[in-house]
Structure formats: C-alpha cells, structure tokens
C-alpha atoms as a PDB file:
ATOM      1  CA  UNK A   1     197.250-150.423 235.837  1.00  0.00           C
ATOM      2  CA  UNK A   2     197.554-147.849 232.867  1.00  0.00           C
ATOM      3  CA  UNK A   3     196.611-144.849 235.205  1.00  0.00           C
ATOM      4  CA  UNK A   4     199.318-146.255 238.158  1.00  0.00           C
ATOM      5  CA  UNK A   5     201.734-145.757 235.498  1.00  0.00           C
ATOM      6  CA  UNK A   6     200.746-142.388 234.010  1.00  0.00           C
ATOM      7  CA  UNK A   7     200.894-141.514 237.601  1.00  0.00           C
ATOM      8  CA  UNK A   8     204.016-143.019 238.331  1.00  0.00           C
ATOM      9  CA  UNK A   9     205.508-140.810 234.993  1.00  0.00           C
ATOM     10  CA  UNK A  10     204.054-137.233 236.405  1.00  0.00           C
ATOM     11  CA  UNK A  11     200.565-137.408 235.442  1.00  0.00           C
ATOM     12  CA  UNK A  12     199.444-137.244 239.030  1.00  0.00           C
ATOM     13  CA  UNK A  13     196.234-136.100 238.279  1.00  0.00           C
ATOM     14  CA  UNK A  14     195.644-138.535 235.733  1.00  0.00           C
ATOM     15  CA  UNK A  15     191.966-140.410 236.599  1.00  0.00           C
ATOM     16  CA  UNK A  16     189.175-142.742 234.366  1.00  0.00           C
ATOM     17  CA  UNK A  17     187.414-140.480 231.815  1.00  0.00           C
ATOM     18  CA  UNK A  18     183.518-139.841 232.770  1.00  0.00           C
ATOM     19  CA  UNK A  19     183.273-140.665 229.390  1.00  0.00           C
ATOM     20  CA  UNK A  20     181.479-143.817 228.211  1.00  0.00           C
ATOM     21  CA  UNK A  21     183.526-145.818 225.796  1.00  0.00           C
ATOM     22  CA  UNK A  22     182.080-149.315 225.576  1.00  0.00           C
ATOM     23  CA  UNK A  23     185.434-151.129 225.246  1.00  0.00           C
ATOM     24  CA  UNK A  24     187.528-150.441 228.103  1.00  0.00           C
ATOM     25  CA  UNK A  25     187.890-147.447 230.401  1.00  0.00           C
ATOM     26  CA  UNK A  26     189.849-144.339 228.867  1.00  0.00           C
ATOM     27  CA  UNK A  27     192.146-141.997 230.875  1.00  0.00           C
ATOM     28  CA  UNK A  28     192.458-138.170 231.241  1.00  0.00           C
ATOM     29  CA  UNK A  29     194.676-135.921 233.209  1.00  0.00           C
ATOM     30  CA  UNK A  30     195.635-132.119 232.939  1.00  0.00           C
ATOM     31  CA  UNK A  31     198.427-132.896 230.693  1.00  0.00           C
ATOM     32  CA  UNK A  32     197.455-136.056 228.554  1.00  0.00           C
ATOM     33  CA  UNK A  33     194.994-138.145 227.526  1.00  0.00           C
ATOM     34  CA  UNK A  34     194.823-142.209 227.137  1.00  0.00           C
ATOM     35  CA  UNK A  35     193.159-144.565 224.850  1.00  0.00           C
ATOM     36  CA  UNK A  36     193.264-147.910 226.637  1.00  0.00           C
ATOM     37  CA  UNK A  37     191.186-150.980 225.145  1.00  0.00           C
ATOM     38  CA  UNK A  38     191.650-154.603 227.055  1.00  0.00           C
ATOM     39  CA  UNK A  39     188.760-156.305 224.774  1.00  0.00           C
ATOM     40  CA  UNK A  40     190.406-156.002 221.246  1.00  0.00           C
ATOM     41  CA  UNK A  41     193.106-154.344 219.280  1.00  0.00           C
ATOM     42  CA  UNK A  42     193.311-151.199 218.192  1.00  0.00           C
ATOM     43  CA  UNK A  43     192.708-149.452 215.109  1.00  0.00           C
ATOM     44  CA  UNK A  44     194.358-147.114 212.641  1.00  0.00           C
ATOM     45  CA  UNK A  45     191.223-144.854 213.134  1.00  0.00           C
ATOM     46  CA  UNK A  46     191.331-144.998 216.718  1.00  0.00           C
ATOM     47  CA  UNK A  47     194.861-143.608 217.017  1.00  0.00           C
ATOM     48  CA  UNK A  48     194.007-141.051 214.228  1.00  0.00           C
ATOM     49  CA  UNK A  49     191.054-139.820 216.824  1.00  0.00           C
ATOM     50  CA  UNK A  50     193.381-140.181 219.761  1.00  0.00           C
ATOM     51  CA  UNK A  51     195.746-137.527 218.223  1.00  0.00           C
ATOM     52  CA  UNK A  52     192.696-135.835 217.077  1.00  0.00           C
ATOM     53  CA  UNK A  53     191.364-134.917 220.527  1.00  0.00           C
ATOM     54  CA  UNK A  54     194.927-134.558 221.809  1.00  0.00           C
ATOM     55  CA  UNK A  55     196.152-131.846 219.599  1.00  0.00           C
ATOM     56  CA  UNK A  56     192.329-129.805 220.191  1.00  0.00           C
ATOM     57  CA  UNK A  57     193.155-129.982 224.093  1.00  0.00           C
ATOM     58  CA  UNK A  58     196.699-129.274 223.589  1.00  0.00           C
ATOM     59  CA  UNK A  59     197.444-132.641 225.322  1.00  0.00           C
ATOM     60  CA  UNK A  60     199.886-135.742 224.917  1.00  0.00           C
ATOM     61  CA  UNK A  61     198.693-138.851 223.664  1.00  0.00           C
ATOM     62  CA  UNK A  62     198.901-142.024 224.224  1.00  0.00           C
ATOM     63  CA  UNK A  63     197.590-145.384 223.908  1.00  0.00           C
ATOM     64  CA  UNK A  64     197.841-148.761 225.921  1.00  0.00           C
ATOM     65  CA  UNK A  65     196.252-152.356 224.812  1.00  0.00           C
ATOM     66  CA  UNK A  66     195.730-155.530 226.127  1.00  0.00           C
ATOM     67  CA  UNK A  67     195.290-156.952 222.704  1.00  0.00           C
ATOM     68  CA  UNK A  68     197.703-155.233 220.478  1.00  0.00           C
ATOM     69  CA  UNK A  69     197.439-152.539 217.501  1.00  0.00           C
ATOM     70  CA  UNK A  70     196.797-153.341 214.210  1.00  0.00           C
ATOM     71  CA  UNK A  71     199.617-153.109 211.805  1.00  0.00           C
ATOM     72  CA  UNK A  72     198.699-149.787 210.497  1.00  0.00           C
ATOM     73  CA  UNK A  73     197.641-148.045 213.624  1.00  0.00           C
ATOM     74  CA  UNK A  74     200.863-149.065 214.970  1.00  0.00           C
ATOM     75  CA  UNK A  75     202.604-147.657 212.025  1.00  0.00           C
ATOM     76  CA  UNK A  76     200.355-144.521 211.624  1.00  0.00           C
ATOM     77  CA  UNK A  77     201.167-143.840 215.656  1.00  0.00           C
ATOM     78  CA  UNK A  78     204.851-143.859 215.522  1.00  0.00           C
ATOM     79  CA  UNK A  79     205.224-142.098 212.673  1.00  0.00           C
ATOM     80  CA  UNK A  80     203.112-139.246 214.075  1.00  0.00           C
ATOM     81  CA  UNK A  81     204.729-139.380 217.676  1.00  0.00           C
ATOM     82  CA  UNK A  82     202.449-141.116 219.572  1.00  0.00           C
ATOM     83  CA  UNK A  83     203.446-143.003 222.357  1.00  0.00           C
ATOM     84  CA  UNK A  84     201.632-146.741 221.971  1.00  0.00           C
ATOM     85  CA  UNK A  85     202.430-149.102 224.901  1.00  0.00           C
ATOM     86  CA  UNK A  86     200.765-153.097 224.842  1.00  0.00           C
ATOM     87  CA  UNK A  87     199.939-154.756 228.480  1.00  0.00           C
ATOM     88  CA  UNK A  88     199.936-157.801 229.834  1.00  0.00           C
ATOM     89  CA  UNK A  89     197.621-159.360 232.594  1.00  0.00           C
ATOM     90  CA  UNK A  90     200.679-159.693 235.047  1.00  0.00           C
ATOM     91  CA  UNK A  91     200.755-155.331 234.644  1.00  0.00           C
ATOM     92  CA  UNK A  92     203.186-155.531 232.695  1.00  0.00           C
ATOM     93  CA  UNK A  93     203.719-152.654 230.164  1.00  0.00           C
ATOM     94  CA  UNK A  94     206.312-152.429 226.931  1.00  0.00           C
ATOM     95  CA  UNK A  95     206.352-149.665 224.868  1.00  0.00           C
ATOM     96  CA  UNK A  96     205.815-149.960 221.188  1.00  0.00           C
ATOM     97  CA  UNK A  97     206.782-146.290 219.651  1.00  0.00           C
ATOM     98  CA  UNK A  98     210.012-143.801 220.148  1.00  0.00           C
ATOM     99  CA  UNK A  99     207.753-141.679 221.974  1.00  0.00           C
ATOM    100  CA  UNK A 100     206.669-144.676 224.445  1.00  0.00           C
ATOM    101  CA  UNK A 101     210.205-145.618 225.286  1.00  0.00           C
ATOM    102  CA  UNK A 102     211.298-142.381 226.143  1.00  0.00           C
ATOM    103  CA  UNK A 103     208.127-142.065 228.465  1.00  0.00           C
ATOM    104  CA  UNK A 104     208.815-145.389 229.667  1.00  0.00           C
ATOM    105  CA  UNK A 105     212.492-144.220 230.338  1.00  0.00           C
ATOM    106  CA  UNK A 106     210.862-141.476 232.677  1.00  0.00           C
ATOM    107  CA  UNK A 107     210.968-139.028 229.952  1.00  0.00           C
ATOM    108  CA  UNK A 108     207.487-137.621 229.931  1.00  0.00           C
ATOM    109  CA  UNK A 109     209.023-134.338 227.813  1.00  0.00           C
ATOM    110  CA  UNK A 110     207.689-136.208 224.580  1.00  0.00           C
ATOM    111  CA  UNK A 111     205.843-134.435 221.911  1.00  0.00           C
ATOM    112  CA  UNK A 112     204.019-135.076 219.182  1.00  0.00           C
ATOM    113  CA  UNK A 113     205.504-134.470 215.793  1.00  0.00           C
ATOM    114  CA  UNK A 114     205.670-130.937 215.183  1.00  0.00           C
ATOM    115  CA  UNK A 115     206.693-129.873 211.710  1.00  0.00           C
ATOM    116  CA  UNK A 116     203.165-130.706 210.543  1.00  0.00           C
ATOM    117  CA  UNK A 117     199.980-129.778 211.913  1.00  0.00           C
ATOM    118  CA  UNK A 118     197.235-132.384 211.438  1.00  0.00           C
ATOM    119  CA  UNK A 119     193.504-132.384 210.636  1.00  0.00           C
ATOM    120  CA  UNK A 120     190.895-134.608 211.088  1.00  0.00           C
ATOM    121  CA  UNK A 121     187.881-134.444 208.731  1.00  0.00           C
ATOM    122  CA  UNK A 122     184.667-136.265 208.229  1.00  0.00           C
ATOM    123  CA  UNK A 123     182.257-133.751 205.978  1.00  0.00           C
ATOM    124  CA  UNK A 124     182.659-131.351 203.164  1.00  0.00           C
ATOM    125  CA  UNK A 125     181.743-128.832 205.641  1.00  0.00           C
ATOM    126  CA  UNK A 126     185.142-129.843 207.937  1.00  0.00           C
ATOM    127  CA  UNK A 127     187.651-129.617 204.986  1.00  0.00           C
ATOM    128  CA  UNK A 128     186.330-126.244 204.015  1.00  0.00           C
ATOM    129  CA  UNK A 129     186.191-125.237 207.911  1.00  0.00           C
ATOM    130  CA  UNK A 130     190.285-126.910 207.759  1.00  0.00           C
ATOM    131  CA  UNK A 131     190.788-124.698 204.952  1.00  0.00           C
ATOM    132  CA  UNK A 132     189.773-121.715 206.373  1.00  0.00           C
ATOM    133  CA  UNK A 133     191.750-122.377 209.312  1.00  0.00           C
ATOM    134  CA  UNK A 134     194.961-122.813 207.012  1.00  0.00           C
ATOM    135  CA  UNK A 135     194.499-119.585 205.485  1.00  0.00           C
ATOM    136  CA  UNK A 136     194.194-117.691 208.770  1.00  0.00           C
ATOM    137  CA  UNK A 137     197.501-119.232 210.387  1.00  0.00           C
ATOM    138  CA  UNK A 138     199.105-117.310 207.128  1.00  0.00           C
ATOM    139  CA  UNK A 139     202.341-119.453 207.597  1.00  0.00           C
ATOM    140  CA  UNK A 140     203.372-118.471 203.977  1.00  0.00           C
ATOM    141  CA  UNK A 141     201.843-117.418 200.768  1.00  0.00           C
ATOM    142  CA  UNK A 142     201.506-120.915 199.657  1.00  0.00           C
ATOM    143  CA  UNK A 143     199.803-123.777 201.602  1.00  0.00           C
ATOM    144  CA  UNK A 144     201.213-127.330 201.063  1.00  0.00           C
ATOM    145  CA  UNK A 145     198.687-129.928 202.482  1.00  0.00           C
ATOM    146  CA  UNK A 146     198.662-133.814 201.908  1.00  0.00           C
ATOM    147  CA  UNK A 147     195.017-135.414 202.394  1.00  0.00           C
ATOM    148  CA  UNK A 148     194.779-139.231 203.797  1.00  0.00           C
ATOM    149  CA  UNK A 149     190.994-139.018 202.428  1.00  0.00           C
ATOM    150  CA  UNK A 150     188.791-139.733 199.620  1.00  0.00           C
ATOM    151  CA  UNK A 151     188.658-137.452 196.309  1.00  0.00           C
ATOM    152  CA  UNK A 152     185.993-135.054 197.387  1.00  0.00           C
ATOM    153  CA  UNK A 153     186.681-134.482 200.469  1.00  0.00           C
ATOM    154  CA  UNK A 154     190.266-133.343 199.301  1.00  0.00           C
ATOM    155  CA  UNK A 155     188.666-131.856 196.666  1.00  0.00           C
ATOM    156  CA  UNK A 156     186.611-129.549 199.293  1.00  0.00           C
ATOM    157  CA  UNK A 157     189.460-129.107 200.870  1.00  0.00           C
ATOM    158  CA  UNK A 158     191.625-127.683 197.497  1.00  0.00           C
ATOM    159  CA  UNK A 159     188.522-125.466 196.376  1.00  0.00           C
ATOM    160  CA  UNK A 160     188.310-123.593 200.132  1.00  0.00           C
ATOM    161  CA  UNK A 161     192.259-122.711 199.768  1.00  0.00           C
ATOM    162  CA  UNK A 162     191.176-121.404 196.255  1.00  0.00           C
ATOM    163  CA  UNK A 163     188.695-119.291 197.953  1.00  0.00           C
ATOM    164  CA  UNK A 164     185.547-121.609 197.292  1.00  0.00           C
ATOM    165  CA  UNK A 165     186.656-120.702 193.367  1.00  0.00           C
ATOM    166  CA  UNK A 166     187.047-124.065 191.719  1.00  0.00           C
ATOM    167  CA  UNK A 167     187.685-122.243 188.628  1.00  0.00           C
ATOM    168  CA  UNK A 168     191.409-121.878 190.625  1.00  0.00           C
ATOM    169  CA  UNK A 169     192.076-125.491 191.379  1.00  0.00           C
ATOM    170  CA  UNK A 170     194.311-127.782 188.577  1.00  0.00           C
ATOM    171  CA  UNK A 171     192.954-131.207 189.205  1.00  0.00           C
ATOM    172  CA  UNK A 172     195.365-134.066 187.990  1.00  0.00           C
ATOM    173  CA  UNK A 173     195.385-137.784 188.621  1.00  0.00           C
ATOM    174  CA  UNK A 174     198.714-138.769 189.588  1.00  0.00           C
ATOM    175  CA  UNK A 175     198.990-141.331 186.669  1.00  0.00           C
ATOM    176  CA  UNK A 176     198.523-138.257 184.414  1.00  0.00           C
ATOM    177  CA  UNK A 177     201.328-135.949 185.443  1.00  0.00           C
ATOM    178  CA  UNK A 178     204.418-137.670 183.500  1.00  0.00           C
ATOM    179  CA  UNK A 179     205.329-139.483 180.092  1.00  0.00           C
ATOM    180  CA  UNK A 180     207.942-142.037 179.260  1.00  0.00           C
ATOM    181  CA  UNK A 181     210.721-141.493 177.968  1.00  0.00           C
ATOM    182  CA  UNK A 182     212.986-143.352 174.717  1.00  0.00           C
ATOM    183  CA  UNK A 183     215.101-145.071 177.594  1.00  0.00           C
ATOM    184  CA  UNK A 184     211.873-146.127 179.721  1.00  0.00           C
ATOM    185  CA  UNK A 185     212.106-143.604 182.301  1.00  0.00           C
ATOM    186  CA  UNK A 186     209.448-141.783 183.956  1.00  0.00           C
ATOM    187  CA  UNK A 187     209.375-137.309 183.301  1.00  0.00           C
ATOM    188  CA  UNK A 188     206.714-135.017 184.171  1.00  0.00           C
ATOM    189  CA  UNK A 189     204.804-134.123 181.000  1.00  0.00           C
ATOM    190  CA  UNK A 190     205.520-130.725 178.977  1.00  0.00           C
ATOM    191  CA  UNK A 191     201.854-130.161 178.826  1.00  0.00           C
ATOM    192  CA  UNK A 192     201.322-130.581 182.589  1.00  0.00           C
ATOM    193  CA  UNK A 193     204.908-128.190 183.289  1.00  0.00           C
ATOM    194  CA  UNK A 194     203.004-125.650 180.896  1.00  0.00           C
ATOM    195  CA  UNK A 195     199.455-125.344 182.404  1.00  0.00           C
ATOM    196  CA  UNK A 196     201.508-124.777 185.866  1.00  0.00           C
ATOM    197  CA  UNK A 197     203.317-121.857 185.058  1.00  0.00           C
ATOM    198  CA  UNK A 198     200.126-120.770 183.151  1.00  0.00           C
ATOM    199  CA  UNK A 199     198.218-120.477 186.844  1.00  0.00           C
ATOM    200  CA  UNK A 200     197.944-117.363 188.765  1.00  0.00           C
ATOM    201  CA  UNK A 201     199.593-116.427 192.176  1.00  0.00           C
ATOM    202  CA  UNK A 202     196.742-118.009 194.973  1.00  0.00           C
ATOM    203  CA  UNK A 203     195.789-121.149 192.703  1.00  0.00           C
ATOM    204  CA  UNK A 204     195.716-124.438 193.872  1.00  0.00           C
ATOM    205  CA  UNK A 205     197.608-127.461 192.116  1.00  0.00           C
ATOM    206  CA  UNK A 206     195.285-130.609 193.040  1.00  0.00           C
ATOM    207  CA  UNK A 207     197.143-133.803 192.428  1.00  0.00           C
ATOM    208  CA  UNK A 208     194.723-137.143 193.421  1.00  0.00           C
ATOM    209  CA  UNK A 209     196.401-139.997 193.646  1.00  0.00           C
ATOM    210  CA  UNK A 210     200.852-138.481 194.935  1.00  0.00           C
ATOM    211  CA  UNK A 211     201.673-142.081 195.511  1.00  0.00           C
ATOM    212  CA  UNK A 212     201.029-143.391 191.784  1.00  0.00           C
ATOM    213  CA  UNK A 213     203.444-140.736 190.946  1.00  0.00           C
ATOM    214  CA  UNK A 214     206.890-142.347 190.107  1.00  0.00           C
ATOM    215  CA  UNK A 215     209.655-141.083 192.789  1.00  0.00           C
ATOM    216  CA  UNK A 216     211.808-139.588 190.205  1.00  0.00           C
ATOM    217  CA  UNK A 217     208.968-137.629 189.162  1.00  0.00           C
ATOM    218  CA  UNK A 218     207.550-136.599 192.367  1.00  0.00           C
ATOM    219  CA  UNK A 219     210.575-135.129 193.247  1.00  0.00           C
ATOM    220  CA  UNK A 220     210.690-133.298 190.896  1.00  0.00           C
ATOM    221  CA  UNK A 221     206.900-132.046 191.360  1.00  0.00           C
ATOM    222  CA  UNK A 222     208.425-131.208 195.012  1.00  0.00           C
ATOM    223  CA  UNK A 223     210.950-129.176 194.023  1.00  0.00           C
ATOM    224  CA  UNK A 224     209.135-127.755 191.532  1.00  0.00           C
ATOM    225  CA  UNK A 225     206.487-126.646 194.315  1.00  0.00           C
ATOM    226  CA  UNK A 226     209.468-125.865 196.617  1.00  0.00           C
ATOM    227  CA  UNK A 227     211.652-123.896 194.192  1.00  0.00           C
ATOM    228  CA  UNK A 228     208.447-122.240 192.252  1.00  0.00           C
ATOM    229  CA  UNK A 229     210.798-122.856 188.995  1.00  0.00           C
ATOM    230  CA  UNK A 230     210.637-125.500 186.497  1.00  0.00           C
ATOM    231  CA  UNK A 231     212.195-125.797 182.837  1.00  0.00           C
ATOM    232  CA  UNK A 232     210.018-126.289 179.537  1.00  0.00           C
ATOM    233  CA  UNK A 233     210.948-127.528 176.269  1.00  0.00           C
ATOM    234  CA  UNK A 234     209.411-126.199 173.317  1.00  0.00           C
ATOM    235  CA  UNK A 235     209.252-127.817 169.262  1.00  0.00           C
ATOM    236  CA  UNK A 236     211.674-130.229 168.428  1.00  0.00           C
ATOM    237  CA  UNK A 237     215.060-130.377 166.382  1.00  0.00           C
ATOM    238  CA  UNK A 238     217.188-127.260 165.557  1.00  0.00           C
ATOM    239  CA  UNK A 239     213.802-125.166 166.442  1.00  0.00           C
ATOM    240  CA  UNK A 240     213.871-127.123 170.311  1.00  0.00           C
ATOM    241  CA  UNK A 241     213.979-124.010 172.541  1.00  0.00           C
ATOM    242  CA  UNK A 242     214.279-124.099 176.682  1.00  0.00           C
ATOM    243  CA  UNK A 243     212.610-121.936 178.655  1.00  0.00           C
ATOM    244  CA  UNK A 244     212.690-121.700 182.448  1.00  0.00           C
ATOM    245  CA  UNK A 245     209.771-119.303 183.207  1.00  0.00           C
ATOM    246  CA  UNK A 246     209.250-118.671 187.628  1.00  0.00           C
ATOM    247  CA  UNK A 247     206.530-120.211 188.660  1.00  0.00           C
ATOM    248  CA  UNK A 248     203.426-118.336 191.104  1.00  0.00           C
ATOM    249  CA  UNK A 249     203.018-118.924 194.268  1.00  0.00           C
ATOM    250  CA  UNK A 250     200.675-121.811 194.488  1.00  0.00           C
ATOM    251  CA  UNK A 251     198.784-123.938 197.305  1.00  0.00           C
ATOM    252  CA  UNK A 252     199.202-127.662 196.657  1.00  0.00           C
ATOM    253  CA  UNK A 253     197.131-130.702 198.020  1.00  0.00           C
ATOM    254  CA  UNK A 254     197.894-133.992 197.004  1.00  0.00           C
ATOM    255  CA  UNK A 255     196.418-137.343 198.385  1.00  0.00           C
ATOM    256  CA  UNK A 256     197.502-140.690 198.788  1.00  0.00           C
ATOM    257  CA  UNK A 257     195.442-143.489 199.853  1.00  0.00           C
ATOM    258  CA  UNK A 258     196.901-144.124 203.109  1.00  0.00           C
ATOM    259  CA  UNK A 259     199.605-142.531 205.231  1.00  0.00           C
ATOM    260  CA  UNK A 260     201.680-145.485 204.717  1.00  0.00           C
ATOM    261  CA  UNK A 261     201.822-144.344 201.212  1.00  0.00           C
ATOM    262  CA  UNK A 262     203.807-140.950 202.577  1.00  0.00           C
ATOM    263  CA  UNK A 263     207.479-141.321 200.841  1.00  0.00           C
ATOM    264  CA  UNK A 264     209.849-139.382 203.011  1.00  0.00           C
ATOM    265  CA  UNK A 265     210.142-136.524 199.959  1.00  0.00           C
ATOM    266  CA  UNK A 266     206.140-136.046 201.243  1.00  0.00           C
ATOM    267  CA  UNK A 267     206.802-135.727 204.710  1.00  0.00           C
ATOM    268  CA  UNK A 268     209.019-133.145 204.507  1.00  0.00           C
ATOM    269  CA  UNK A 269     207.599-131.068 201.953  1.00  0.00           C
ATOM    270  CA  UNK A 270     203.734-131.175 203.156  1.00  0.00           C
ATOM    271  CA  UNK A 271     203.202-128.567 206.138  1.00  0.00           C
ATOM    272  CA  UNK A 272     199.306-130.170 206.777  1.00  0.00           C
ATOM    273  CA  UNK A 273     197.980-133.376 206.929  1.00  0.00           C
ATOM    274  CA  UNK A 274     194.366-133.685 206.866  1.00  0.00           C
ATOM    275  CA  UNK A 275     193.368-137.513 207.708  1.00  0.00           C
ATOM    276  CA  UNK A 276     189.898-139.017 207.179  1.00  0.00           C
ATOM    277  CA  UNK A 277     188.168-139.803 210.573  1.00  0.00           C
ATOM    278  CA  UNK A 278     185.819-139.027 213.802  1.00  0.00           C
ATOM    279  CA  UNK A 279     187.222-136.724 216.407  1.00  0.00           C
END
C-alpha cells in the first residue's frame, strides 16, 4: 500500500528495496526513499538513519507505520522535515508531520529542512571525518555546530575543527558558564567572558551540556558567538571599570542531551547538527 501511494504522488519508479530489513519491507525510488515497519513502532534512531541515508543520496524521506512512532521520533521527524505518515489495515494513510500533509495534499515539492546540514556519527573517527568536512564547505570563518551525542564524541568533533589541537578547544560544562546574581538571576560569569576574549582567531569554544544553561544566559552566549562582542567588568566600587573588548572569530559546539532539548535560540544559531546514530 505505501509504494501505491508514493506512486500515486510522482514516485513512479518507486519499488521494494533489495535490501533486507527484518521488520517490514522498505521502499526506494529515484527521488526518495521509505522506511515502512508494520511489526512495531518506530524509533527516534530509525528516523535519525532515515534522514541519514536520505541526505547522502540526495533523496526525500519519509516514513510510514502500521504501529505508530514513538514520541520522540515523531518529534525529532517533524522538526527536521520529514514527512511521517501511520497506516491502517483498511490502506488507509494519515499524515503525521507538515511535510506529510503537504505530500498527502499532492505536494511532493517538500524538502527537508535546509538551514542546517546534519551529521550522523557513530566513532571518533566519524566526528573527526564530520569535522573535516565542515572545514572544507568554508561557509564562514567560524563553524557553529550543536552535537545530539555523548561528551567524547563531541569532544572529537570540537578538537578536529581546532585542527586535531586540543590545546585550542575551551571546554565548559554548561552549569559552569554563569553566576547568580544579588536579585537571584542567572549572568554569564566574568571569568568565563574573560578566558573568551583571551582565545585566538580559529579556537573552538566547547560548551557540554547548552541545555543546563539558563535561557537568559544562553542568549546571551548566542549573541555573544553571533556578535563576536561581549562586555567585561573589572574590580569593584569607584575602581569598577567596563570594557567591551571584540571578540575572535571562534568555532563553537555545544551539546544537549537530546534534540528535544534544542530551544528555538539553538536552532537558529547552530549551522550543523551532528546526531548520534547508524547510517
């Protein structure tokens, strides 16, 4: 039933993948690819591979199930442009996403978001491949990438857009980054404003942990990032000086533990987003 309808929406060519899959037959044509699984839902990771595969063929994605989506793969697909659709055993079809319903509406111009280019990473060896193949598209002197993934793979990824120098990468836990103020609010620290304008044009700012940062404060880290200026206070009293020194050109990766966790400050700031899982 899923290929009858890619068919019916232009994919004429579209045919079961030779491919063995174990849970349900999977669908390719010229122009897209399918997931479809009729056994059990689907999986955050599964989508994340889907759009994987997609973007190295150049293809459109999309997904249909019998049994659902979980609630972050359903999540993690519409945010990224995916077009999820759930069936039924009369062949019935509803889509889930934006991108579904406007296929579903005979649309089948959809794409897949395109202000950020993703990544999918497994070893130490793909981040540092991913962050060789940042620093050749040379989209600007700085590279802003946001890592769904644990510390060292991030952490691979940071050093490589150092040039494998880890002497160049400022690691911070997000916790560390601010202090409280007298009326209870949250600031970036002094000391942490300092050590960034003491880096050097081509460093890399490595902050684990974005989404323990309070919003107030990562703002401010985004504009800070954005702007390349910042303001520091010095000594206290009549000798309190401010200075508001221009900050290099830095790369920046931050991670959060799970896209869910991406504020919408973070989506439009990050260029790159380098997610955890198989292709």
């Amino acid at each position: 039933m899923a290929i009858g309808r890619m068919k019916h929406w232009g994919f004429v060519d579209a045919c079961a993948s030779t491919k063995e899959t174990g849970s349900g037959e999977d669908i390719e044509s010229s122009q897209a690819i399918a997931l479809v699984r009729i056994d059990s839902s689907i999986r955050r990771a599964l989508v994340q591979q889907l759009l994987g595969i997609a973007m190295h063929l150049t293809k459109k994605p999309m997904a249909f199930s019998l049994k659902g989506y979980t609630k972050d793969a359903l999540t993690w697909g519409s945010e990224a442009g995916i077009a999820l659709f759930e069936l039924d055993l009369s062949g019935q079809v509803e889509p889930l996403t934006t991108a579904a319903s406007r296929l579903f509406a005979g649309d089948a111009s959809f794409e897949v978001e395109t202000e950020h280019t993703h990544f999918t990473i497994m070893t130490r060896g793909d981040a540092e491949r991913v962050a060789t193949a940042i620093l050749a598209q040379g989209k600007s002197e700085s590279n802003r990438a946001i890592a769904v993934t644990e510390p060292d793979l991030a952490m691979a990824l940071a050093v490589g857009l150092a040039m494998n120098d880890p002497n160049r990468v400022l690691r911070r836990e997000g916790w560390e980054l601010c202090t409280r103020k007298r009326n209870g609010a949250e600031e970036l620290s002094q000391e942490f404003l300092a050590k960034l304008a003491s880096l050097d044009e081509g460093d890399v700012l490595f902050v684990q942990g974005l989404d323990q940062v309070p919003a107030d404060s990562t703002s401010a880290l985004l504009r800070c990032a954005s702007t390349f200026e910042t303001r520091i206070t010095l000594g206290h009293g009549i000798a309190r000086q401010s200075l508001s020194p221009e900050l290099p050109r830095l790369s920046f990766v931050g991670t959060v533990q799970e896209s869910g966790r991406l504020t919408r400050s973070m989506r439009e700031f990050f260029d790159y987003w380098v997610i955890q899982g198989a292709l």
